[in-house]
PDB file of N, CA and C in Angstrom:
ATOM      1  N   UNK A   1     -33.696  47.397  52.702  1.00  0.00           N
ATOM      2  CA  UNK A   1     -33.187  46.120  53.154  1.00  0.00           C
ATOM      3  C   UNK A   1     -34.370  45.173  53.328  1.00  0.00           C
ATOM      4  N   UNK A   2     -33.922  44.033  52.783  1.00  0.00           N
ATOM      5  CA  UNK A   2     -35.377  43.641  52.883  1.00  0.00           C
ATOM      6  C   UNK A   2     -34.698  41.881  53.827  1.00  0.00           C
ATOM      7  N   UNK A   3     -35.428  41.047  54.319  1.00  0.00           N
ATOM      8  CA  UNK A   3     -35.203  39.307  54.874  1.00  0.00           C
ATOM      9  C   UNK A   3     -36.584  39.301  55.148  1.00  0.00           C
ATOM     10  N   UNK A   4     -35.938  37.599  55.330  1.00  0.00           N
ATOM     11  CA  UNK A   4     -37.318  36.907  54.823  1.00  0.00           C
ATOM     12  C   UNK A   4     -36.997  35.973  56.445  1.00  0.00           C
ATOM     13  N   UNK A   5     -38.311  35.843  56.572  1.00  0.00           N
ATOM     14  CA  UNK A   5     -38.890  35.030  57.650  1.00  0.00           C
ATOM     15  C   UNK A   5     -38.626  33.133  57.391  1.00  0.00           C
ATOM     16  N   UNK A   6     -38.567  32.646  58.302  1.00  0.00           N
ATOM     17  CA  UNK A   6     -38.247  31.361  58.224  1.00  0.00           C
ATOM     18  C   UNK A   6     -40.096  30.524  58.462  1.00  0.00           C
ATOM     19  N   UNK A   7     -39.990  29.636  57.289  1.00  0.00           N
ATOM     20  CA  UNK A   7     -41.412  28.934  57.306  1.00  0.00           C
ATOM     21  C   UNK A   7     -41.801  28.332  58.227  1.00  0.00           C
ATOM     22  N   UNK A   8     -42.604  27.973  59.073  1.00  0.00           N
ATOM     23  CA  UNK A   8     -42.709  26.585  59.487  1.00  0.00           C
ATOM     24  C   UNK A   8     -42.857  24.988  58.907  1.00  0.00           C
ATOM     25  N   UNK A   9     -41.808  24.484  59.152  1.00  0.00           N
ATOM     26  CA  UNK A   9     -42.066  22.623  58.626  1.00  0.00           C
ATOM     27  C   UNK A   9     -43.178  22.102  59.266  1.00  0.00           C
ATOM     28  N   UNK A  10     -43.469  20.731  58.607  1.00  0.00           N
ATOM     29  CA  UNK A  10     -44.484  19.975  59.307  1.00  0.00           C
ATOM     30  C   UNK A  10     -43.622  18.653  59.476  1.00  0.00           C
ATOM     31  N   UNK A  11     -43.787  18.058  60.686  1.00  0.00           N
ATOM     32  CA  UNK A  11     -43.138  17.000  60.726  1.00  0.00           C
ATOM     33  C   UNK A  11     -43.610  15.934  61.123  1.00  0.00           C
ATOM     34  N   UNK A  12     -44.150  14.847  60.617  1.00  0.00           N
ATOM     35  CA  UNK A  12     -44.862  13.921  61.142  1.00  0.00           C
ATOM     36  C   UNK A  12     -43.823  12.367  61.141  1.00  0.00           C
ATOM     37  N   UNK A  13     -43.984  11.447  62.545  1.00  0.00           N
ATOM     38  CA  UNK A  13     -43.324  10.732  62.414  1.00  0.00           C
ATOM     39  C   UNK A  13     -44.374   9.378  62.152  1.00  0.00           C
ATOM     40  N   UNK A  14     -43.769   8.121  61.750  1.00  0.00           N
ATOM     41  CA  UNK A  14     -44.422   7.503  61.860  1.00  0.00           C
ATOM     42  C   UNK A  14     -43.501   6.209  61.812  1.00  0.00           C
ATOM     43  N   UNK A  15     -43.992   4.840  62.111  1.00  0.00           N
ATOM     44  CA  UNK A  15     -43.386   3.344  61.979  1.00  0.00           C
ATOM     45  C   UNK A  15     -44.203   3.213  60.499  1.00  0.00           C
ATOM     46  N   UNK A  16     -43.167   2.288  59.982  1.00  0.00           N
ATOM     47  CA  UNK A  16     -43.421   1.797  58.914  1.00  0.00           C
ATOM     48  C   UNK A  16     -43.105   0.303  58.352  1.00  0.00           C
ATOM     49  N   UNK A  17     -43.824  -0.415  57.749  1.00  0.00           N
ATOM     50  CA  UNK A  17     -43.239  -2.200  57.619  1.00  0.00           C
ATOM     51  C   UNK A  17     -42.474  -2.266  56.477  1.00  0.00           C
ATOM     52  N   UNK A  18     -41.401  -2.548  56.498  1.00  0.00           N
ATOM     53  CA  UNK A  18     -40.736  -2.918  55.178  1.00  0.00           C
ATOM     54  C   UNK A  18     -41.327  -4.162  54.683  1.00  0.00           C
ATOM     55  N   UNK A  19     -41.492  -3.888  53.252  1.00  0.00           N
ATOM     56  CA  UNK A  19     -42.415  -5.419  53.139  1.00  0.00           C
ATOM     57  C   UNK A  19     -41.204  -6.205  51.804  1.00  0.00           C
ATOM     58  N   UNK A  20     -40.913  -6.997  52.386  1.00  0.00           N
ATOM     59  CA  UNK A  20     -40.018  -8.233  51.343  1.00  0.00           C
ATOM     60  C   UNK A  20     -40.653  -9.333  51.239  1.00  0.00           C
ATOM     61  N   UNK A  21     -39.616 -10.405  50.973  1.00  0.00           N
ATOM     62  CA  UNK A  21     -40.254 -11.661  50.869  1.00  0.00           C
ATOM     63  C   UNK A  21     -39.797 -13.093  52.514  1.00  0.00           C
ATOM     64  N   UNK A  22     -39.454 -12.083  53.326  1.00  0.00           N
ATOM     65  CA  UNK A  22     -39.003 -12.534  54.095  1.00  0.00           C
ATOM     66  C   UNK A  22     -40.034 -12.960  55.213  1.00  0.00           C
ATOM     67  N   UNK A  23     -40.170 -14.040  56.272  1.00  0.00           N
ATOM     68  CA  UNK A  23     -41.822 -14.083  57.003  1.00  0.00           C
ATOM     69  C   UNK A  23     -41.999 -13.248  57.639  1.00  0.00           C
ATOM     70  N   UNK A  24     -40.874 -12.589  58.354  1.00  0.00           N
ATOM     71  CA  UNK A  24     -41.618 -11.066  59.266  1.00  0.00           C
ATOM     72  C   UNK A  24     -41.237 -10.052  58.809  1.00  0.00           C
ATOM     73  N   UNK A  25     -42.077  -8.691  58.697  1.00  0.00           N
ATOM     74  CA  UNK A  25     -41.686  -7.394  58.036  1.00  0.00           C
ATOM     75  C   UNK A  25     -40.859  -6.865  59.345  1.00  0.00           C
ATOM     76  N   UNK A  26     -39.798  -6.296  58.969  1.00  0.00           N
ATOM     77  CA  UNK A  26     -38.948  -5.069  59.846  1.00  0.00           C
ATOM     78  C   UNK A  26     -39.749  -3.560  59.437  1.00  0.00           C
ATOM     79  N   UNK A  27     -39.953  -3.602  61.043  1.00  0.00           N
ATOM     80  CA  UNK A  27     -40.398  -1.801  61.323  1.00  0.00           C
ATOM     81  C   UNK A  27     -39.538  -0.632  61.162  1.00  0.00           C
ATOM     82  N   UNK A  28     -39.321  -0.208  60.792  1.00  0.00           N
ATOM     83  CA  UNK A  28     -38.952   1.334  60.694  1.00  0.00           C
ATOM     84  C   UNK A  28     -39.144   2.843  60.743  1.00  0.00           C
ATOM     85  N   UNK A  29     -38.494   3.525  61.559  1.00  0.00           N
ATOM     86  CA  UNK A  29     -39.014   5.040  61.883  1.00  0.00           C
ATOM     87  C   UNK A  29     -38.650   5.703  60.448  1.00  0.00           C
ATOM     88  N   UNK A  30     -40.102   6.799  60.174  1.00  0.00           N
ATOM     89  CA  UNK A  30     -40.100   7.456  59.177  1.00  0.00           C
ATOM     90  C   UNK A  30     -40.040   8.849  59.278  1.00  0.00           C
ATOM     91  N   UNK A  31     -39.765   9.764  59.058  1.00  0.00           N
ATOM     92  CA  UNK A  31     -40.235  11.373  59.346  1.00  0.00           C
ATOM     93  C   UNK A  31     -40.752  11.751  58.205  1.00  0.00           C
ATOM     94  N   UNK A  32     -41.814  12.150  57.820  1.00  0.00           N
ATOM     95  CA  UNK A  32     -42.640  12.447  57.187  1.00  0.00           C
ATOM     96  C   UNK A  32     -42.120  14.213  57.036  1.00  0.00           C
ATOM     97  N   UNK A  33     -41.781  14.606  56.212  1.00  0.00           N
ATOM     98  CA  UNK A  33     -41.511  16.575  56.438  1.00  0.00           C
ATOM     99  C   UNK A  33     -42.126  16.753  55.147  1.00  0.00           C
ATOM    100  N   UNK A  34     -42.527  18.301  55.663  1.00  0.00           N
ATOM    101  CA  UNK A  34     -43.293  19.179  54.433  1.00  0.00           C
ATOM    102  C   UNK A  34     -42.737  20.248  54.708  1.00  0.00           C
ATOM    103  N   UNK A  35     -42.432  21.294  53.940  1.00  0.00           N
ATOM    104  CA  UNK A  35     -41.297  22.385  54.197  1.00  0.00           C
ATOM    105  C   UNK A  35     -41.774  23.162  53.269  1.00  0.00           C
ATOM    106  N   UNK A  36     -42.976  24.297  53.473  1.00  0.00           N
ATOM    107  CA  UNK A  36     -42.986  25.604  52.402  1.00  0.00           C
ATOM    108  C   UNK A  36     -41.888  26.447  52.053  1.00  0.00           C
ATOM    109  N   UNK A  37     -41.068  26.572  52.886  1.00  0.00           N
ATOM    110  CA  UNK A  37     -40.720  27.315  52.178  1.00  0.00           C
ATOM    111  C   UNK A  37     -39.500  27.284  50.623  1.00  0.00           C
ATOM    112  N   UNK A  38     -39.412  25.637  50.683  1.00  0.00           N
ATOM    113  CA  UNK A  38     -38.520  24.896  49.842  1.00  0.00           C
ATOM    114  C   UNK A  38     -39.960  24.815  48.356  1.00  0.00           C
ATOM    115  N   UNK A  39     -39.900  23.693  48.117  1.00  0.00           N
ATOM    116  CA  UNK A  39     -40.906  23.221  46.851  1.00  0.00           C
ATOM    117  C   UNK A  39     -42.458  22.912  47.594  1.00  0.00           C
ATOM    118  N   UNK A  40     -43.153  23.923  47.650  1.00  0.00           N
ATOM    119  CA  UNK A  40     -44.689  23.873  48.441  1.00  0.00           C
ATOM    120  C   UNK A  40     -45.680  22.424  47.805  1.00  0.00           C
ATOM    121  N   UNK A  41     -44.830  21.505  46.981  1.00  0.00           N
ATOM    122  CA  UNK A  41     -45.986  20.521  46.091  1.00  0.00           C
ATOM    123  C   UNK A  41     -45.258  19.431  47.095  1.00  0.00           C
ATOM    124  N   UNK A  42     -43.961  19.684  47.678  1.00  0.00           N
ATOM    125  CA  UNK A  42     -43.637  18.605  47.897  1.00  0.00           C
ATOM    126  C   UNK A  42     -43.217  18.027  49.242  1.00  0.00           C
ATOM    127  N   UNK A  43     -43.051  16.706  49.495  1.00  0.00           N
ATOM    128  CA  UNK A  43     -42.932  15.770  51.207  1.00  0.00           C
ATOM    129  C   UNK A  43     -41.825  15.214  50.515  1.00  0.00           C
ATOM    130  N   UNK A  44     -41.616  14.675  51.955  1.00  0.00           N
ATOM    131  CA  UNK A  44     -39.917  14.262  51.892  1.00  0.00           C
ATOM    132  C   UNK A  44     -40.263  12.878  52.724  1.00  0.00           C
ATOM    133  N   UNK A  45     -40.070  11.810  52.860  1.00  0.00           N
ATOM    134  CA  UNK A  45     -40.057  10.735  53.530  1.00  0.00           C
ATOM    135  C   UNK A  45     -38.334  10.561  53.850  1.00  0.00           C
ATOM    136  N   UNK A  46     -37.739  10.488  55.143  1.00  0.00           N
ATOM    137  CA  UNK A  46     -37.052  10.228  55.743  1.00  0.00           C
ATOM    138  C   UNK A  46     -36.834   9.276  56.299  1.00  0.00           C
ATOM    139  N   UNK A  47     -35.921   8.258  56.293  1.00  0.00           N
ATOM    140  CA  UNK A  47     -35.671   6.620  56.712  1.00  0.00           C
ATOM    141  C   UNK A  47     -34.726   6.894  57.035  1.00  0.00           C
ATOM    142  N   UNK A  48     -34.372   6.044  58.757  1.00  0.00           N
ATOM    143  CA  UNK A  48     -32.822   5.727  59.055  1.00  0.00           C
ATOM    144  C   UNK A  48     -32.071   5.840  58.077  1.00  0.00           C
ATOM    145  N   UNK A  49     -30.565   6.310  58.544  1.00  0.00           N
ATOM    146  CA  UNK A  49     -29.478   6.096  57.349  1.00  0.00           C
ATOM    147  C   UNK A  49     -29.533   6.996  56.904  1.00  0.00           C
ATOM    148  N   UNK A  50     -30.923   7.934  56.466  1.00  0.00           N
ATOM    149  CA  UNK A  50     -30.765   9.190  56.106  1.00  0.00           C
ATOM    150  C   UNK A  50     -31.361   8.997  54.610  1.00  0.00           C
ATOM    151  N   UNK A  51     -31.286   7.890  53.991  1.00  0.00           N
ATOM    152  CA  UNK A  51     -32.196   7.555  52.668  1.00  0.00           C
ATOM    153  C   UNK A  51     -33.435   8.382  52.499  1.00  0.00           C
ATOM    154  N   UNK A  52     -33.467   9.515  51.634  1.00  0.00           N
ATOM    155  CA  UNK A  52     -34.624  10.047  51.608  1.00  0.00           C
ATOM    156  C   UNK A  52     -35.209   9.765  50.356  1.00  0.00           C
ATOM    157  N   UNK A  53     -36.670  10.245  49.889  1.00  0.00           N
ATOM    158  CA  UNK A  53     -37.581  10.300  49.070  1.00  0.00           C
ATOM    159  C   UNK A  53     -38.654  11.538  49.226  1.00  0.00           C
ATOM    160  N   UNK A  54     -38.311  12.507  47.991  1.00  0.00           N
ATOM    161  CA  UNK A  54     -38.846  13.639  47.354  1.00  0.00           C
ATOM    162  C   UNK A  54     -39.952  13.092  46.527  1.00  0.00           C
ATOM    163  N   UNK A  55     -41.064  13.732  47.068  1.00  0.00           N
ATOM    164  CA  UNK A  55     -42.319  13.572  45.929  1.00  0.00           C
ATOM    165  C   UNK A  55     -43.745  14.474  45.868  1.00  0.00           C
ATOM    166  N   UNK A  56     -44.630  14.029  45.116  1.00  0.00           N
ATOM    167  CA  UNK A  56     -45.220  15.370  45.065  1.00  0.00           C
ATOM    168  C   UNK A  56     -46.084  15.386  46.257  1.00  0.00           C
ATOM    169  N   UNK A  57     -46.426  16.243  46.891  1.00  0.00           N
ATOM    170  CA  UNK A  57     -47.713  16.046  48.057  1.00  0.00           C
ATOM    171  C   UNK A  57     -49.174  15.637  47.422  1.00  0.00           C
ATOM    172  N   UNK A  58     -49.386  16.044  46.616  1.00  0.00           N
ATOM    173  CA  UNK A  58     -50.824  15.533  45.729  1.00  0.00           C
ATOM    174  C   UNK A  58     -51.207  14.216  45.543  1.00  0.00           C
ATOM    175  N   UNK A  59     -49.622  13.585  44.761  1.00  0.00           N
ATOM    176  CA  UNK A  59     -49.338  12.073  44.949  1.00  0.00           C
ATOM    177  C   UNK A  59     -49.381  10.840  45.888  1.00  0.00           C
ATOM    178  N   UNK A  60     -49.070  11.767  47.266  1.00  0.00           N
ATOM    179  CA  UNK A  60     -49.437  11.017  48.635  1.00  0.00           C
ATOM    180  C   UNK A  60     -51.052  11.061  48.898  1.00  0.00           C
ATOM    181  N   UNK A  61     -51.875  12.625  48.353  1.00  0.00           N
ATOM    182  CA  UNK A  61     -52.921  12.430  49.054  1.00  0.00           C
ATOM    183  C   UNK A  61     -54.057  11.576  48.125  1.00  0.00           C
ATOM    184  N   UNK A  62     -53.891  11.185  47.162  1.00  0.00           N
ATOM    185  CA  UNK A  62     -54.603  10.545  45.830  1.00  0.00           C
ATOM    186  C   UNK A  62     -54.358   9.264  46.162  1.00  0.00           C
ATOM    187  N   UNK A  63     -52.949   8.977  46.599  1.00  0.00           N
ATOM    188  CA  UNK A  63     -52.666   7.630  46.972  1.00  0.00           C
ATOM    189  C   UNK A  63     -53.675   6.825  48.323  1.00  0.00           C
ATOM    190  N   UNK A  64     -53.886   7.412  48.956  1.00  0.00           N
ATOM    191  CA  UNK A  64     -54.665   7.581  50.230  1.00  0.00           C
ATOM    192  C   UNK A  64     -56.188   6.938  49.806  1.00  0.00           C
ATOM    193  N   UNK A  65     -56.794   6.636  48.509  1.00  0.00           N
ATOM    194  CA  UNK A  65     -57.981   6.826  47.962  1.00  0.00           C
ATOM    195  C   UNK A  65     -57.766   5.447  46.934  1.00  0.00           C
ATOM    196  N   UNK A  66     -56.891   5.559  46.208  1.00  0.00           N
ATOM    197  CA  UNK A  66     -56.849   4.839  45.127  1.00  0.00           C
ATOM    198  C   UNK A  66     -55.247   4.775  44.498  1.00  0.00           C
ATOM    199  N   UNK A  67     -55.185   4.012  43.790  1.00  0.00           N
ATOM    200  CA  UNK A  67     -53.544   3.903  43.240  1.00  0.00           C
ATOM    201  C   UNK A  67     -52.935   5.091  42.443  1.00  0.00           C
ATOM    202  N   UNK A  68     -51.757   5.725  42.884  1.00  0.00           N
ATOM    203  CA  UNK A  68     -51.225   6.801  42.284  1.00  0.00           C
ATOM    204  C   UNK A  68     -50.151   6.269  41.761  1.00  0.00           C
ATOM    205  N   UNK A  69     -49.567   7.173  40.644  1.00  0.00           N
ATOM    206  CA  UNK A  69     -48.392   7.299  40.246  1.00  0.00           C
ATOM    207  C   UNK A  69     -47.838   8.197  39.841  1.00  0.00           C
ATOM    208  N   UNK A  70     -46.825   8.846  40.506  1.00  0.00           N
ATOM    209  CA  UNK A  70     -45.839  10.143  39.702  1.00  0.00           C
ATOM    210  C   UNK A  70     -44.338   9.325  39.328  1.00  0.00           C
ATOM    211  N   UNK A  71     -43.613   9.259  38.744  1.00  0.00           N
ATOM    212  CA  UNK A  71     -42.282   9.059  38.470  1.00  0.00           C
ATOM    213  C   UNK A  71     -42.130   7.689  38.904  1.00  0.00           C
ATOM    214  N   UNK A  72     -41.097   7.810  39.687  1.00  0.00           N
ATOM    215  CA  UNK A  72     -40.352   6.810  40.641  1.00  0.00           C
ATOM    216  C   UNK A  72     -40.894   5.788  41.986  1.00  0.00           C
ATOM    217  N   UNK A  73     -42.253   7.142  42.444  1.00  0.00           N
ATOM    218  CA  UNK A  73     -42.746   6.262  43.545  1.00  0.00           C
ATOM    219  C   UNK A  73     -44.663   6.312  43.130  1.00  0.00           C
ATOM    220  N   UNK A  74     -44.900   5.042  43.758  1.00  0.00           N
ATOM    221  CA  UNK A  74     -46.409   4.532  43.826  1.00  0.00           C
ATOM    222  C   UNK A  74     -46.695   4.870  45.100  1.00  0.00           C
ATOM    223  N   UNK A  75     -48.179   5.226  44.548  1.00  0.00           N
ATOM    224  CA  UNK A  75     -48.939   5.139  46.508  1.00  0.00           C
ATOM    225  C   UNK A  75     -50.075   4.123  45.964  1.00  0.00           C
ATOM    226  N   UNK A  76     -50.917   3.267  46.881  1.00  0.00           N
ATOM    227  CA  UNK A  76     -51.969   2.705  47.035  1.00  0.00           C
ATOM    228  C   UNK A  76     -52.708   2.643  48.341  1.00  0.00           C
ATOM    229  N   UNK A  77     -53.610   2.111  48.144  1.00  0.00           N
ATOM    230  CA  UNK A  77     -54.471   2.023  49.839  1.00  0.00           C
ATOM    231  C   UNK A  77     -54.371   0.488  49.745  1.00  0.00           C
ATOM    232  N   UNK A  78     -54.177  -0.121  50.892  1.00  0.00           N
ATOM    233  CA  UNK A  78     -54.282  -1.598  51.378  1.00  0.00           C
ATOM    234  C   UNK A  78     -55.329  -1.914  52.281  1.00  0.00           C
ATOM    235  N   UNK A  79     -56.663  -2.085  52.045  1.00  0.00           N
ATOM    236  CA  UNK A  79     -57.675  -2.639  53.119  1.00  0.00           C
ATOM    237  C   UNK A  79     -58.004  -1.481  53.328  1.00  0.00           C
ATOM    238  N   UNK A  80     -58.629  -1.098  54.619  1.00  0.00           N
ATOM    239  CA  UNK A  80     -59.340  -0.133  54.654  1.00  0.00           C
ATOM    240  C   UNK A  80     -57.892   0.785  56.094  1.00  0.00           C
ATOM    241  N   UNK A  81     -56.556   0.259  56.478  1.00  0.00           N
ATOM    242  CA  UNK A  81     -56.410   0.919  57.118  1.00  0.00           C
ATOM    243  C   UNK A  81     -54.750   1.195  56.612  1.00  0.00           C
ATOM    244  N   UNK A  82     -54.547   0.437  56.143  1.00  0.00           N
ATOM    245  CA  UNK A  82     -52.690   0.556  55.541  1.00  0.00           C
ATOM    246  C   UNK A  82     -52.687   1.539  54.218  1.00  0.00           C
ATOM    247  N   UNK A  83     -51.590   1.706  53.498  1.00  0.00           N
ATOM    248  CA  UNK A  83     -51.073   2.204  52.488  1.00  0.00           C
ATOM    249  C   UNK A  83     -49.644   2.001  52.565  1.00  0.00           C
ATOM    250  N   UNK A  84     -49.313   1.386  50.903  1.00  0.00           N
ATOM    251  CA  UNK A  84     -48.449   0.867  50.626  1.00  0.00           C
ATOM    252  C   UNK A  84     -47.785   2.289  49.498  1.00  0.00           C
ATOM    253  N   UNK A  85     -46.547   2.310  49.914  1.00  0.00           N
ATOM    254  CA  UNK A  85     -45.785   3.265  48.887  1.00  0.00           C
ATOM    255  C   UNK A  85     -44.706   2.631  48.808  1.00  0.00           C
ATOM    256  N   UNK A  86     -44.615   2.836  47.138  1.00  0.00           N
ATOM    257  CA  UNK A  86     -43.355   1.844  46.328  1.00  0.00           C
ATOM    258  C   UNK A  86     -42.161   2.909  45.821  1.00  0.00           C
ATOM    259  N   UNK A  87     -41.050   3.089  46.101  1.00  0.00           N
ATOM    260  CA  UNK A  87     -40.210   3.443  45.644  1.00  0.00           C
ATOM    261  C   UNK A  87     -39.575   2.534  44.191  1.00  0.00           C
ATOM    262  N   UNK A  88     -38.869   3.186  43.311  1.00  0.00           N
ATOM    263  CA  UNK A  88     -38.117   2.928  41.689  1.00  0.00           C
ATOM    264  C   UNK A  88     -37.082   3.102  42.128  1.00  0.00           C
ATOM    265  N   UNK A  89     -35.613   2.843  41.959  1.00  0.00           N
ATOM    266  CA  UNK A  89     -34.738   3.365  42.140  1.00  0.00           C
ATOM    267  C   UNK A  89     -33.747   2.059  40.705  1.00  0.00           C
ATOM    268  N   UNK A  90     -32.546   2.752  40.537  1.00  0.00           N
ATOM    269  CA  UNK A  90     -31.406   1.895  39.409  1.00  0.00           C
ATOM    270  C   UNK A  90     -30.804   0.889  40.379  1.00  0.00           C
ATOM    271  N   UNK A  91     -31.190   0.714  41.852  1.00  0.00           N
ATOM    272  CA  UNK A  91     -30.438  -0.233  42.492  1.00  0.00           C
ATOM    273  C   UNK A  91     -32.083  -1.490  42.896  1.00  0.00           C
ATOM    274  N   UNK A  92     -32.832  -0.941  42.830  1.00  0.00           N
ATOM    275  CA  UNK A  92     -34.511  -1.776  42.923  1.00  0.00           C
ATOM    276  C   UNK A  92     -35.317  -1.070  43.141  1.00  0.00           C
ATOM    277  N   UNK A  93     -36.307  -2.220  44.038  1.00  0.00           N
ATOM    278  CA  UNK A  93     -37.525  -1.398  44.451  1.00  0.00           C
ATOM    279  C   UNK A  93     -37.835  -1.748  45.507  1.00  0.00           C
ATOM    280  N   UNK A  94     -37.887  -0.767  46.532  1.00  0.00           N
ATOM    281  CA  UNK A  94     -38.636  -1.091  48.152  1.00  0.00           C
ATOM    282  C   UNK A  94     -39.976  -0.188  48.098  1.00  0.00           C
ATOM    283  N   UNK A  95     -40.705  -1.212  49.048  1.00  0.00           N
ATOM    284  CA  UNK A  95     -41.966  -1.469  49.072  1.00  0.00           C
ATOM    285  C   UNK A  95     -42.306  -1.419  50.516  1.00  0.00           C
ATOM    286  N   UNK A  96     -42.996  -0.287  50.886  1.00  0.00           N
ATOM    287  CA  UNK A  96     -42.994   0.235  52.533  1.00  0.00           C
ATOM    288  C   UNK A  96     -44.636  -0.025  52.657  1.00  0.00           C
ATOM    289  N   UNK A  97     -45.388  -0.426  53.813  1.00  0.00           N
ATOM    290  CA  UNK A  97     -46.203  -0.168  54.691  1.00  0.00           C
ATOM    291  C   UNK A  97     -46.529   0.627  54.989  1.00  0.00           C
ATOM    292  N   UNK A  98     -47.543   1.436  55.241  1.00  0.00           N
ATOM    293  CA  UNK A  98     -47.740   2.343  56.439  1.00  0.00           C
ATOM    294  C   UNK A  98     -49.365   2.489  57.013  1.00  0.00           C
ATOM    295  N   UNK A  99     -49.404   2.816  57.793  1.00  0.00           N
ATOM    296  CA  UNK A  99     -50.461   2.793  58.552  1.00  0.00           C
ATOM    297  C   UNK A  99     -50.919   4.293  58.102  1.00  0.00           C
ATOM    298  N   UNK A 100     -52.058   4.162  57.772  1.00  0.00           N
ATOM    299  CA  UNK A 100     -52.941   5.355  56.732  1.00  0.00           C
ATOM    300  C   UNK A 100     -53.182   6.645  57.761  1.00  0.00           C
ATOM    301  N   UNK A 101     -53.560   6.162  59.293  1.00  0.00           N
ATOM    302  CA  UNK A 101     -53.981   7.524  60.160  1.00  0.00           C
ATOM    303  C   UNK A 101     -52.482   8.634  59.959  1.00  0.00           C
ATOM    304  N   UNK A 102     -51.404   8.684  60.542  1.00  0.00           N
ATOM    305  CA  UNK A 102     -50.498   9.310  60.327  1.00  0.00           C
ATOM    306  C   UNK A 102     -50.218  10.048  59.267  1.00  0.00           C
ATOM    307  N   UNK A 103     -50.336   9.257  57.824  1.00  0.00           N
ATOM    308  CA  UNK A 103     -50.109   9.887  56.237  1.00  0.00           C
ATOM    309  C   UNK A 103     -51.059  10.532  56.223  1.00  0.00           C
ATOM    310  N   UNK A 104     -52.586  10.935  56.917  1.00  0.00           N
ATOM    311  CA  UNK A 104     -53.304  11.102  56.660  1.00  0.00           C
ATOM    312  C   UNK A 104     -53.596  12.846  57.400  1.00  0.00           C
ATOM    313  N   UNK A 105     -52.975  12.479  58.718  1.00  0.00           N
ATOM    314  CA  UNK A 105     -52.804  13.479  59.747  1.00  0.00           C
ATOM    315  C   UNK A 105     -51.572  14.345  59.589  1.00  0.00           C
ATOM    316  N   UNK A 106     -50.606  13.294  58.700  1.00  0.00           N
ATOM    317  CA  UNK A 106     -49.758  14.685  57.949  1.00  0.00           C
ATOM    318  C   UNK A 106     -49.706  15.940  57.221  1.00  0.00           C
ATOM    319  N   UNK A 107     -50.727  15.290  55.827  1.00  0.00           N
ATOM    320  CA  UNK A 107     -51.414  15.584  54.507  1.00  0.00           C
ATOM    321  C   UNK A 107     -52.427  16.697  55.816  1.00  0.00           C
ATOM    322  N   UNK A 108     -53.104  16.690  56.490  1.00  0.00           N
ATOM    323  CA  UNK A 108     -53.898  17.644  57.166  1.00  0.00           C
ATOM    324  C   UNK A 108     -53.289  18.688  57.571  1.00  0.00           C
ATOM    325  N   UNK A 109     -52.005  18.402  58.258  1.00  0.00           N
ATOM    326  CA  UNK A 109     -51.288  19.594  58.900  1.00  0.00           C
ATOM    327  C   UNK A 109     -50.528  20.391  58.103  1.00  0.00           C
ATOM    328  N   UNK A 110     -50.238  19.780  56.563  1.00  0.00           N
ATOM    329  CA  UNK A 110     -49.599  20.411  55.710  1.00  0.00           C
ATOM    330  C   UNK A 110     -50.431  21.839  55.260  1.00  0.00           C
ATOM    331  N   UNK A 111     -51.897  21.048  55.012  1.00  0.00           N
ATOM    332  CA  UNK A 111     -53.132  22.393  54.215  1.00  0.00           C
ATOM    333  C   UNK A 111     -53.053  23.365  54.832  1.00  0.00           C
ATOM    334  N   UNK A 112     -52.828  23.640  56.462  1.00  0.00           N
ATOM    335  CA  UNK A 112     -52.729  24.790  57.373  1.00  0.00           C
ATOM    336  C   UNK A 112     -51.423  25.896  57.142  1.00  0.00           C
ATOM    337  N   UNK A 113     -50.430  25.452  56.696  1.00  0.00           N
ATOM    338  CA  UNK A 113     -49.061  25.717  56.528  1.00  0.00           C
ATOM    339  C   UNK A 113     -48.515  26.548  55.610  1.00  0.00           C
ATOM    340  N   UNK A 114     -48.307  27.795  55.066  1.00  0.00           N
ATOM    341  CA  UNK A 114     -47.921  28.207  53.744  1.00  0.00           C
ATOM    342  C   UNK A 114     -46.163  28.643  53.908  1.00  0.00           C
ATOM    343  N   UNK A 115     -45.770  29.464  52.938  1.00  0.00           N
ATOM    344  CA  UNK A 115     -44.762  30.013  52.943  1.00  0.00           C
ATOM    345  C   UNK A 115     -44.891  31.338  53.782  1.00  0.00           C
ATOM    346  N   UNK A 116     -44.188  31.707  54.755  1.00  0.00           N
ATOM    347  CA  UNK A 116     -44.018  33.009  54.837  1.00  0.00           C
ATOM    348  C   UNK A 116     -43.500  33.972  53.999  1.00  0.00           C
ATOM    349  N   UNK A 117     -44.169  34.904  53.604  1.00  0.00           N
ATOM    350  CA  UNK A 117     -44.081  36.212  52.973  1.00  0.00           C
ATOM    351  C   UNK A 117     -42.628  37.115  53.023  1.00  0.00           C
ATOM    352  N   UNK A 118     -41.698  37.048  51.923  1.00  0.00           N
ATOM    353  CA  UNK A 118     -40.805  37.925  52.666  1.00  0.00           C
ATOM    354  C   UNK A 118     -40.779  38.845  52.955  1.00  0.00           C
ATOM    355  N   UNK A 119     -40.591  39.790  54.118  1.00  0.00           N
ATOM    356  CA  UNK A 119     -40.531  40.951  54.781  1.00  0.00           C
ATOM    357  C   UNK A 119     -39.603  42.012  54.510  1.00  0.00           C
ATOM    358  N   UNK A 120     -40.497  43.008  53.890  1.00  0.00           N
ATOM    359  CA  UNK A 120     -39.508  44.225  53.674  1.00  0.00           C
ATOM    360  C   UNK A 120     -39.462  45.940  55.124  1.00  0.00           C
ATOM    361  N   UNK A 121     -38.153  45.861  55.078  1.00  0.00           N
ATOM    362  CA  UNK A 121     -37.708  46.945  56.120  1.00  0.00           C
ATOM    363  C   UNK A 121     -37.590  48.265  55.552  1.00  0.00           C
TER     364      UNK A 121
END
């Protein structure tokens, strides 16, 4: 008989600016999750409403440095303390803020983290 152990997630929260063309950006809570024991490459960005975004973890941490691109979403660095990540989607494109310490302190807590091993009885 053999089961398997449950991973630990990483969960990082953070505020984020929606950026439009409007004069003030609206803030928004984000949850940042990393989950080994699902797809180990990949973060999940979580927005009210429940709107999520799957992407690669590599993609976030490259973004952090210089302009990335995988698929659907962009990362860049803004100044020396923001980062901007762009979602693609068939309905547009939103264009989020974020404040770099958090994405940064996520991407850290993820490297510590693996899958647990499944356990045989």
């Amino acid at each position: 008989m053999s089961h398997s152990v449950e991973s630990p997630s990483v969960i990082e929260h953070a505020e984020a600016q929606i950026v439009n063309d409007a004069p003030h950006h609206r803030s928004v809570p984000v949850a940042l999750r990393y989950e080994p024991g699902g797809d180990a490459d990949a973060v999940r960005c979580v927005f009210p409403g429940g709107t999520e975004w799957t992407f690669r973890r590599d993609l976030l941490e490259a973004g952090l440095r210089a302009p990335a691109r995988g698929g659907p979403v962009a990362v860049w660095p803004c100044g020396r303390a923001q980062v901007i990540v762009e979602f693609h989607s068939p309905d547009g494109v939103s264009v989020i803020q974020f404040d770099a310490r958090p994405l940064a302190r996520f991407l850290h807590r993820t490297r510590g983290v693996t899958a647990a091993p499944a356990t045989r009885v």
